[in-house]
Protein backbone atom coordinates (compact mmCIF):
# COMPACT_ATOMS: atom_id res chain seq x y z
CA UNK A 1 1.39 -25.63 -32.03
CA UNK A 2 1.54 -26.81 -29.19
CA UNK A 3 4.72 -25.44 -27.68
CA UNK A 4 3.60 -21.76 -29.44
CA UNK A 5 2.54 -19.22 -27.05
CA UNK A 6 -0.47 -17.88 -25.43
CA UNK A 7 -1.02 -14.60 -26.78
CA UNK A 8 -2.49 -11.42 -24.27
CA UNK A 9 -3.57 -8.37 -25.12
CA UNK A 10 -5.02 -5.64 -23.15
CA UNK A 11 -5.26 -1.55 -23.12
CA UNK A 12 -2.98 -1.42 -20.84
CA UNK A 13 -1.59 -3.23 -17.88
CA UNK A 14 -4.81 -3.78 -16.29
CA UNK A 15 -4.97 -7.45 -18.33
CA UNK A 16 -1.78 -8.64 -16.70
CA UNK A 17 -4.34 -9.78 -14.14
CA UNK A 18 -4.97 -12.38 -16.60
CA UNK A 19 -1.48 -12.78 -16.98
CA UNK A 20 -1.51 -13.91 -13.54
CA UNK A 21 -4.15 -16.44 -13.62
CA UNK A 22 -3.08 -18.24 -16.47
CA UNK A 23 0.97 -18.60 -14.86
CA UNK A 24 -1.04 -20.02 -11.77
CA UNK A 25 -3.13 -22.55 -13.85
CA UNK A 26 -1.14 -23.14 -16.79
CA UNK A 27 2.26 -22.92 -15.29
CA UNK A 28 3.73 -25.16 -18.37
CA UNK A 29 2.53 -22.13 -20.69
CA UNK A 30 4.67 -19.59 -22.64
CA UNK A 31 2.48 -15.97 -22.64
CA UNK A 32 3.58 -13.49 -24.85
CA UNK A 33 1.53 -10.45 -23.46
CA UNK A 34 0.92 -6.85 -24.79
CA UNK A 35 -0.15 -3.75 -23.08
CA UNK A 36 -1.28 -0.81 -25.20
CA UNK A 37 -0.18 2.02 -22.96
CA UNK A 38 0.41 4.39 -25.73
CA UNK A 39 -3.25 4.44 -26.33
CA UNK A 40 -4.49 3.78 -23.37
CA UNK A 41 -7.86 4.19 -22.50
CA UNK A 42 -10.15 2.15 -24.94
CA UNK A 43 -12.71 2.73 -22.83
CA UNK A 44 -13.29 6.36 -23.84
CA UNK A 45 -13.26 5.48 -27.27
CA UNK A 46 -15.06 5.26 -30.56
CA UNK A 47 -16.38 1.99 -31.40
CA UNK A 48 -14.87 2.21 -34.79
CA UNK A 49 -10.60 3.04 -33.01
CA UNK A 50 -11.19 0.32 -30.53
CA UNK A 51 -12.02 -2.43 -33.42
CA UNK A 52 -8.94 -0.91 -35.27
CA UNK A 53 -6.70 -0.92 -32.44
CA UNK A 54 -8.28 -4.53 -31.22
CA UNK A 55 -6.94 -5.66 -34.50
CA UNK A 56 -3.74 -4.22 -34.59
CA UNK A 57 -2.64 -5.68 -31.32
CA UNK A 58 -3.69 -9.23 -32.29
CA UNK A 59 -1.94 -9.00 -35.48
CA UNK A 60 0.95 -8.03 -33.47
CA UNK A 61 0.50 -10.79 -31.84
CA UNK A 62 0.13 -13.05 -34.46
CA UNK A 63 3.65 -12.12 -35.50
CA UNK A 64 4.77 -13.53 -32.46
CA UNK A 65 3.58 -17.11 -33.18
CA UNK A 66 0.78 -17.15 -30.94
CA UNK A 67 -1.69 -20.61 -30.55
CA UNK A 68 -4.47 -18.34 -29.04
CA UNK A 69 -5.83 -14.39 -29.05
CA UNK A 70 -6.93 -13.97 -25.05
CA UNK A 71 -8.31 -10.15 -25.53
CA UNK A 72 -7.99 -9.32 -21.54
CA UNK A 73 -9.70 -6.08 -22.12
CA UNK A 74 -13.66 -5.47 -21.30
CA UNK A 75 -13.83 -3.14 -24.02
CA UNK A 76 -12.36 -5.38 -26.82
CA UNK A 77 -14.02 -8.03 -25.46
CA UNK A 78 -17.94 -5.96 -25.56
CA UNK A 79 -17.92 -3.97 -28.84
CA UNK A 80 -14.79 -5.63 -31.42
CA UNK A 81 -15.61 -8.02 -33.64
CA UNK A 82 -14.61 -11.92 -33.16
CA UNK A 83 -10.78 -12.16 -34.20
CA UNK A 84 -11.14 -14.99 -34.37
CA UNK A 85 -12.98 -14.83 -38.01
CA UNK A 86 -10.27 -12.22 -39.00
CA UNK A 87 -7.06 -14.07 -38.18
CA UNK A 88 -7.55 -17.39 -38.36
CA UNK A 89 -6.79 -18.42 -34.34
CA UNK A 90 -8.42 -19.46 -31.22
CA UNK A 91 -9.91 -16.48 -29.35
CA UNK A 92 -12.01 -15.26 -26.29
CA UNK A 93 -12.59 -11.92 -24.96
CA UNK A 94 -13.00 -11.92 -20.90
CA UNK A 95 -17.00 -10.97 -21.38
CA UNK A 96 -18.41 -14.27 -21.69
CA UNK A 97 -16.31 -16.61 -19.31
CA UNK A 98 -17.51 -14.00 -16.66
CA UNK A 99 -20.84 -13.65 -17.61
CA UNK A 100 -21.24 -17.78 -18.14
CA UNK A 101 -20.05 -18.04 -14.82
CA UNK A 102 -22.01 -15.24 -13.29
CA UNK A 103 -25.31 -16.90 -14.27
CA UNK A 104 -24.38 -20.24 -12.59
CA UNK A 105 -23.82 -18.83 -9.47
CA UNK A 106 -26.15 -16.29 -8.75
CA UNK A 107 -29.21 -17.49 -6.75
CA UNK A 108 -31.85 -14.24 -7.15
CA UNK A 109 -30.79 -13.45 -10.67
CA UNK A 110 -29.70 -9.97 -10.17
CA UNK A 111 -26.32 -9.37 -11.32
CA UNK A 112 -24.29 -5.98 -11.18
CA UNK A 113 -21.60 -4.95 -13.40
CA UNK A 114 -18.93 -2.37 -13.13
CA UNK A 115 -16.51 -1.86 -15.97
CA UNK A 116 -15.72 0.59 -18.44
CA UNK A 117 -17.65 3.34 -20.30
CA UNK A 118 -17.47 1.38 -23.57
CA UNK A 119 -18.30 -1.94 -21.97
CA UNK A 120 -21.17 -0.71 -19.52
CA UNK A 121 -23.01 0.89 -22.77
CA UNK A 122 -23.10 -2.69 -24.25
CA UNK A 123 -23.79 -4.52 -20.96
CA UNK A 124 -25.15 -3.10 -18.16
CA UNK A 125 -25.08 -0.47 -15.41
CA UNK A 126 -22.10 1.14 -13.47
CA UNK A 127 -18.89 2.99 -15.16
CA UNK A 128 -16.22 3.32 -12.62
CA UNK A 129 -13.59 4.83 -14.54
CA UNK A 130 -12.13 6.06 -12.09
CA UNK A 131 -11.53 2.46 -10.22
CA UNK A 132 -8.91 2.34 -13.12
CA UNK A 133 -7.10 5.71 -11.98
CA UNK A 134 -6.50 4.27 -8.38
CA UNK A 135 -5.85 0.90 -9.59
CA UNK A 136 -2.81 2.34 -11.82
CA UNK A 137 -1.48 4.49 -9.35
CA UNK A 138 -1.13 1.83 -6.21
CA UNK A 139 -4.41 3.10 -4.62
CA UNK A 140 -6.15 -0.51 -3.54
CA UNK A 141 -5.81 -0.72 -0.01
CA UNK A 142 -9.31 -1.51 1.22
CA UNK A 143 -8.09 0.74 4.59
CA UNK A 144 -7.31 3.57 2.90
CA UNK A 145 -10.06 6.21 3.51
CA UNK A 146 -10.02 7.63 -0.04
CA UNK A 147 -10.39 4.13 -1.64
CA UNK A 148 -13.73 3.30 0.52
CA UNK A 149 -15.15 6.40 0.11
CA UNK A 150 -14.53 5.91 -3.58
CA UNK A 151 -16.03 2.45 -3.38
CA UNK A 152 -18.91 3.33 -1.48
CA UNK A 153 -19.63 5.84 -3.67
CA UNK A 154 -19.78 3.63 -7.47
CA UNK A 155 -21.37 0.36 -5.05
CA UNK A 156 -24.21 2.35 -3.75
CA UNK A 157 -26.54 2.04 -7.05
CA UNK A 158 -25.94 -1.62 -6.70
CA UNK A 159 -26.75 -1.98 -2.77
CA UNK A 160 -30.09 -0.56 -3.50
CA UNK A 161 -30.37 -2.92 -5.85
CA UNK A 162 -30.31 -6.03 -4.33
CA UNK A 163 -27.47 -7.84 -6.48
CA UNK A 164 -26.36 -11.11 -5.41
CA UNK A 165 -23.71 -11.62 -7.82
CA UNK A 166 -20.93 -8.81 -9.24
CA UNK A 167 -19.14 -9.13 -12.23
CA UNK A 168 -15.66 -7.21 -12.48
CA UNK A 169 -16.12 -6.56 -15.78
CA UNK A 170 -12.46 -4.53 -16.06
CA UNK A 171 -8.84 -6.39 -15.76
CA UNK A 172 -7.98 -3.41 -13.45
CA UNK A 173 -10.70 -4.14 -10.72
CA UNK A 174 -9.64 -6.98 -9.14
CA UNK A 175 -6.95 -5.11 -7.68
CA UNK A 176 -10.34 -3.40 -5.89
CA UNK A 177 -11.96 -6.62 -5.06
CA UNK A 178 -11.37 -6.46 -1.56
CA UNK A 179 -12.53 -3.13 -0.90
CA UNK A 180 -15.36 -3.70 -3.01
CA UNK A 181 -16.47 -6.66 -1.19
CA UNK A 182 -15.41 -5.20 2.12
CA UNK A 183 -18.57 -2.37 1.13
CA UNK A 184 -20.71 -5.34 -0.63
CA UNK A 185 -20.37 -7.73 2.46
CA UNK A 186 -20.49 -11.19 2.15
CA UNK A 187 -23.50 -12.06 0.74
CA UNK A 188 -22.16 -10.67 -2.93
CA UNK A 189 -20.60 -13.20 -4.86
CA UNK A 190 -17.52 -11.35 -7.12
CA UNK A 191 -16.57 -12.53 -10.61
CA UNK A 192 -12.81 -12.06 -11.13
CA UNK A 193 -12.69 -11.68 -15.20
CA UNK A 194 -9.03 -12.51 -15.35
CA UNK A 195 -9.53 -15.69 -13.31
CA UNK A 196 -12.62 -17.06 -15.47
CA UNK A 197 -11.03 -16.08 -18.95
CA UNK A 198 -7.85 -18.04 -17.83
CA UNK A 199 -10.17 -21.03 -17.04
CA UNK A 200 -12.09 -20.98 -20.28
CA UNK A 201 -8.82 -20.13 -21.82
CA UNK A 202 -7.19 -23.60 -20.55
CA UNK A 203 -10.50 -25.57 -21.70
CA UNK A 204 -10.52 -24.18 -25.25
CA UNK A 205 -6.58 -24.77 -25.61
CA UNK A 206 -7.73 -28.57 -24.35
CA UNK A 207 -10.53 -28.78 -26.67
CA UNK A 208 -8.65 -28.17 -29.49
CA UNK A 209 -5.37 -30.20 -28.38
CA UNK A 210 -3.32 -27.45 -27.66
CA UNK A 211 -2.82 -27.76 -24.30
CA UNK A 212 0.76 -28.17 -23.53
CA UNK A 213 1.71 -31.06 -21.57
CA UNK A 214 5.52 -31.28 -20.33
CA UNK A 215 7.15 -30.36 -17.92
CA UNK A 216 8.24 -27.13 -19.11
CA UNK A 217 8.51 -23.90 -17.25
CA UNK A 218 6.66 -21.30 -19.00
CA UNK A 219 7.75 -17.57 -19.64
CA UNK A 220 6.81 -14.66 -20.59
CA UNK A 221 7.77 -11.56 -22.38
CA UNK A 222 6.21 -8.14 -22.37
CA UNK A 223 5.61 -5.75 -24.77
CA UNK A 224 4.45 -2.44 -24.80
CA UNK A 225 3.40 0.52 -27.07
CA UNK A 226 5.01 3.03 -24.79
CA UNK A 227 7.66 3.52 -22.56
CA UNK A 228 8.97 0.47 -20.58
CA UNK A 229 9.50 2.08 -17.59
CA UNK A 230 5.63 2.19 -16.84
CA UNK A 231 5.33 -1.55 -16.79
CA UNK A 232 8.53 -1.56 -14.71
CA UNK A 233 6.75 0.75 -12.36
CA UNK A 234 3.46 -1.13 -12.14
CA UNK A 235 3.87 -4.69 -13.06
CA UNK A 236 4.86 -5.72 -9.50
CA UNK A 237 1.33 -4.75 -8.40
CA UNK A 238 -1.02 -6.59 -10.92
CA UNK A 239 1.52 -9.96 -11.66
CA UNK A 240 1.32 -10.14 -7.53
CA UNK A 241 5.40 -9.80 -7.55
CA UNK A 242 5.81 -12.68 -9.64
CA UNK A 243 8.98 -12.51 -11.50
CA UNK A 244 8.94 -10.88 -15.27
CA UNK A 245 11.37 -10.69 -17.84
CA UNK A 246 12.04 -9.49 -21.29
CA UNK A 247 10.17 -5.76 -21.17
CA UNK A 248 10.33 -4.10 -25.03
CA UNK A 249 8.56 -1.20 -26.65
CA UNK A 250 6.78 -1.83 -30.06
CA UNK A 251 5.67 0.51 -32.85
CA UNK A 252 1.59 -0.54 -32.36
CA UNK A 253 1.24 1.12 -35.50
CA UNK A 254 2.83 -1.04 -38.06
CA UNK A 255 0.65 -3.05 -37.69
C-alpha cells in the first residue's frame, strides 16, 4: 500500500491547490486527482446531491487503487458523511486540519471564515461565491482594481469584527490570499486549507505506515468529469506552473 496513490477529489479545480501542497511536501507521492467540473458548484447544492456526488467521486477513486480519500472540497468536507466508514480507507476533508490549526494560532479567539454557501451554513459567517468566479477566470492580481474592490467588499464584515485569524475555508481562495491579506493587513493570520490538509494528510499516511519512503519521483494524473480542455486552460494557475500530465475525462456517473 504503500507505493498506491494519494487519492484527490474536489468540485472542481479549485482542490488542485492541495494538489500543490502535497507535490511540495510529499514529493515521493503518486496523486491521482479528480475534478468534478461537470457538476461543478457543490456549493449551491442540496445536502442530500453533494453526499451522493461526495461518494461517487471517492468510489471513483477507489477504482484507481488509492491508499487515502483527501476530499479537497469545503463543501464535502462540512456537510458529507465520513468516507471513511463507507469505503473502507484513510480519509480527511480540508475542514478540520484548518480549523485545528486556526485555534492554535489565534491569540483573541476570533476567527473569520469565508468559504462556500454550503460550508458557511455549517460553519460560520461569510459566503464569497463569487471569490470562486474570479479565481477560475485568472482574476487574482491583488493590483487589479476590480479584485480589491471585490475583496474589500466580502472582508468588511470581518474588519468590524476584530478577527485575528482567517480561515480560507475554499480550495479556490488561496489564489486570493494576497489580496485578501493586502485589505486584512498584517495583523490577520490566513489559514491556507490546501496547505494544512496536505500536512495532516502526510501525518495520517505516517501514522498508519503508509508513508512512502524511496526515492521515487511522484506523478500525477488528472481526471475530470468534463471536458479536458478546462483543466488545460486553468491548471497552470492553481498547480503554480508545475508540470502535469495524463489529463482524461470520466463518466462521474458510473459510479
Amino acid at each position: 500500500m504503500k507505493q498506491s496513490p494519494i487519492g484527490v477529489f474536489d468540485s472542481g479545480l479549485g482542490g488542485l491547490t492541495a494538489v500543490r501542497e502535497i507535490q511540495q511536501i510529499m514529493p515521493q507521492e503518486d496523486i491521482v486527482y479528480f475534478g468534478d467540473t461537470g457538476r461543478v458548484p457543490y456549493g449551491s447544492k442540496s445536502r442530500e446531491a453533494i453526499s451522493k456526488y461526495a461518494l461517487q467521486d471517492a468510489r471513483f477513486l477507489k477504482k484507481m487503487g488509492v491508499k487515502i480519500l483527501v476530499a479537497a472540497c469545503g463543501t464535502v468536507s462540512s456537510v458529507a458523511p465520513d468516507l471513511s466508514e463507507e469505503l473502507g480507507l484513510p480519509y480527511t476533508g480540508v475542514v478540520n486540519p484548518t480549523c485545528f490549526t486556526a485555534a492554535r494560532v489565534t491569540r483573541n479567539g476570533k476567527i473569520g471564515v469565508i468559504g462556500t454557501a454550503a460550508t458557511i451554513n455549517e460553519v460560520f459567517e461569510q459566503h464569497c461565491q463569487l471569490f470562486v468566479s474570479f479565481v477560475e477566470n485568472g482574476l487574482v492580481d491583488p493590483a487589479d482594481e476590480l479584485v480589491q474592490l471585490m475583496v474589500r467588499r466580502y472582508m468588511a464584515p470581518f474588519k468590524e469584527s476584530g478577527i485575528d485569524t482567517m480561515i480560507l475555508g475554499c480550495t479556490h481562495f488561496p489564489l486570493l490570499a494576497d489580496a485578501i491579506r493586502q485589505e486584512m493587513g498584517d495583523g490577520v493570520t490566513l489559514i491556507d486549507s490546501g496547505k494544512e490538509t496536505a500536512i495532516y494528510t502526510q501525518k495520517i499516511l505516517r501514522g498508519a505506515g503508509l508513508l512512502r519512503d524511496d526515492d521515487h519521483k511522484g506523478e500525477s494524473n488528472y481526471y475530470v468529469s468534463d471536458t479536458p480542455a478546462d483543466f488545460e486552460k486553468y491548471a497552470a494557475l492553481f498547480l503554480n506552473n508545475s508540470p502535469h500530465n495524463h489529463v482524461e475525462h470520466i463518466n462521474i456517473e458510473e459510479y
